[in-house]
Protein backbone atom coordinates (compact mmCIF):
# COMPACT_ATOMS: atom_id res chain seq x y z
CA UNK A 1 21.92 0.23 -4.42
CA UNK A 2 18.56 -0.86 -3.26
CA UNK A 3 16.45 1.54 -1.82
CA UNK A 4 14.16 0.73 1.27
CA UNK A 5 12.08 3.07 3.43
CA UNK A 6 11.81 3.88 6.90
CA UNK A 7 9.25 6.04 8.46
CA UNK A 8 10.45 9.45 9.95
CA UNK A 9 9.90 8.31 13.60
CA UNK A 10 11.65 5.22 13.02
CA UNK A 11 15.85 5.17 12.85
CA UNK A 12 17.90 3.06 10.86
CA UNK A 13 19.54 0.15 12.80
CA UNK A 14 23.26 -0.96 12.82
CA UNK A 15 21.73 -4.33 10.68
CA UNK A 16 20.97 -1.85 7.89
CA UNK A 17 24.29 -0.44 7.85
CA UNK A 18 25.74 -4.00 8.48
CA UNK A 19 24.13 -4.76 5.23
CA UNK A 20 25.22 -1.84 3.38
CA UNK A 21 29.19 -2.03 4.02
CA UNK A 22 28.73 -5.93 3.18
CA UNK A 23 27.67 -4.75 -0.25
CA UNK A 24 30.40 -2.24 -0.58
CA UNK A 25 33.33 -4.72 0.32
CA UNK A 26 31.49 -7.16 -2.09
CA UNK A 27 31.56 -4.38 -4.69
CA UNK A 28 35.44 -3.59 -4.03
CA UNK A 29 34.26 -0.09 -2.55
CA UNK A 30 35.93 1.72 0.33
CA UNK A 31 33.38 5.18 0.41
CA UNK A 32 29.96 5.27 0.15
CA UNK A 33 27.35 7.59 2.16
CA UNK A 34 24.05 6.22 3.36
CA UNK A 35 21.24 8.71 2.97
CA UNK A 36 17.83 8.63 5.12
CA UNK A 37 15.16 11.26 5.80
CA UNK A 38 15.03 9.25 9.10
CA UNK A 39 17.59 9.49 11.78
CA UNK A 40 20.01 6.77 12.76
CA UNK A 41 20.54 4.89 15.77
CA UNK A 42 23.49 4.92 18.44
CA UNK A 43 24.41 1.53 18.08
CA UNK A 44 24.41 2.42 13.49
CA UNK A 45 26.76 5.53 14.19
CA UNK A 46 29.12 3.70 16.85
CA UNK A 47 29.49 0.85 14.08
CA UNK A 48 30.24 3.08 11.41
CA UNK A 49 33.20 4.95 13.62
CA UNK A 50 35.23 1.93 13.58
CA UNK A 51 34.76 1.08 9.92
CA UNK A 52 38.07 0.66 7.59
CA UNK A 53 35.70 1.90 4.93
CA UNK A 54 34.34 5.61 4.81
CA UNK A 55 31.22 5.46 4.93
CA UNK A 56 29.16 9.21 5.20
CA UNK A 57 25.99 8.93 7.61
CA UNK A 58 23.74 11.76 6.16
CA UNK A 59 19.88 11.91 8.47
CA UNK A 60 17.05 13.45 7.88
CA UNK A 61 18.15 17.29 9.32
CA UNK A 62 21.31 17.06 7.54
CA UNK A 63 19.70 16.17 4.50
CA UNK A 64 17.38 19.32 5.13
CA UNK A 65 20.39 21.61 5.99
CA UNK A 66 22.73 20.20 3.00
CA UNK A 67 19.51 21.40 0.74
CA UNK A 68 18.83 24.63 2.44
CA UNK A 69 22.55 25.43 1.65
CA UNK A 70 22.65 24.25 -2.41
CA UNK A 71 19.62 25.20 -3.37
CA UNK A 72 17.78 21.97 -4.03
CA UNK A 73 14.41 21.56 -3.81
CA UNK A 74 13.68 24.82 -1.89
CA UNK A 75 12.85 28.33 -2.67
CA UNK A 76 12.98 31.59 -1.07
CA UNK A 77 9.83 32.64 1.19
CA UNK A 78 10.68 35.88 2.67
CA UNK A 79 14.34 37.63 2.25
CA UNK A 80 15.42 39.94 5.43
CA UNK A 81 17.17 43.53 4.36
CA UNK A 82 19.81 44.77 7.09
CA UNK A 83 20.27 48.72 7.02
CA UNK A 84 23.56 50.23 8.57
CA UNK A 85 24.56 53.52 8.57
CA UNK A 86 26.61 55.16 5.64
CA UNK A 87 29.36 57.18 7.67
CA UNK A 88 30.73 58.55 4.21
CA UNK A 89 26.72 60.44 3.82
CA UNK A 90 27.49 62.47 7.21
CA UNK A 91 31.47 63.20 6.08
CA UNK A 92 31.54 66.48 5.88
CA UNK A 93 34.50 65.98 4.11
């Protein structure tokens, strides 16, 4: 699929997605997911809801949180250790 880009502060428009299911039914497809690092608008997201094809709506902060979660493209900046207390130390037991 082609790729185009939008600026962060700019969402992607029910045309876009128009465009994009018009490709998958010409391509015989009934799931896809559109991927932006921008956000989508109302009017995109209403149009997808009453789609017969799945199509997956992934934005900028999902994108972010999807890679935070697997691993990709990230690393580790500070880790956090959490103490609790070891009740078997104090058994007198």
């Amino acid at each position: 699929m082609p790729a185009k880009h939008h600026a962060t502060n700019v969402s992607v428009g029910r045309p876009d997605i128009q465009a994009f299911v018009g490709s998958l039914v010409g391509h015989g497809s009934s799931k896809s997911v559109f991927v932006t690092t921008s956000s989508f608008s109302t009017p995109a997201v209403e149009f997808v809801r009453h789609l017969n094809q799945r199509v997956i709506l992934i934005d900028g902060a999902a994108l972010a949180d999807l890679m935070i979660e697997h691993g990709v493209g990230v690393r580790v900046s500070r880790a956090v250790e959490i103490k609790k207390i070891d009740l078997d130390f104090f058994d007198p037991g």
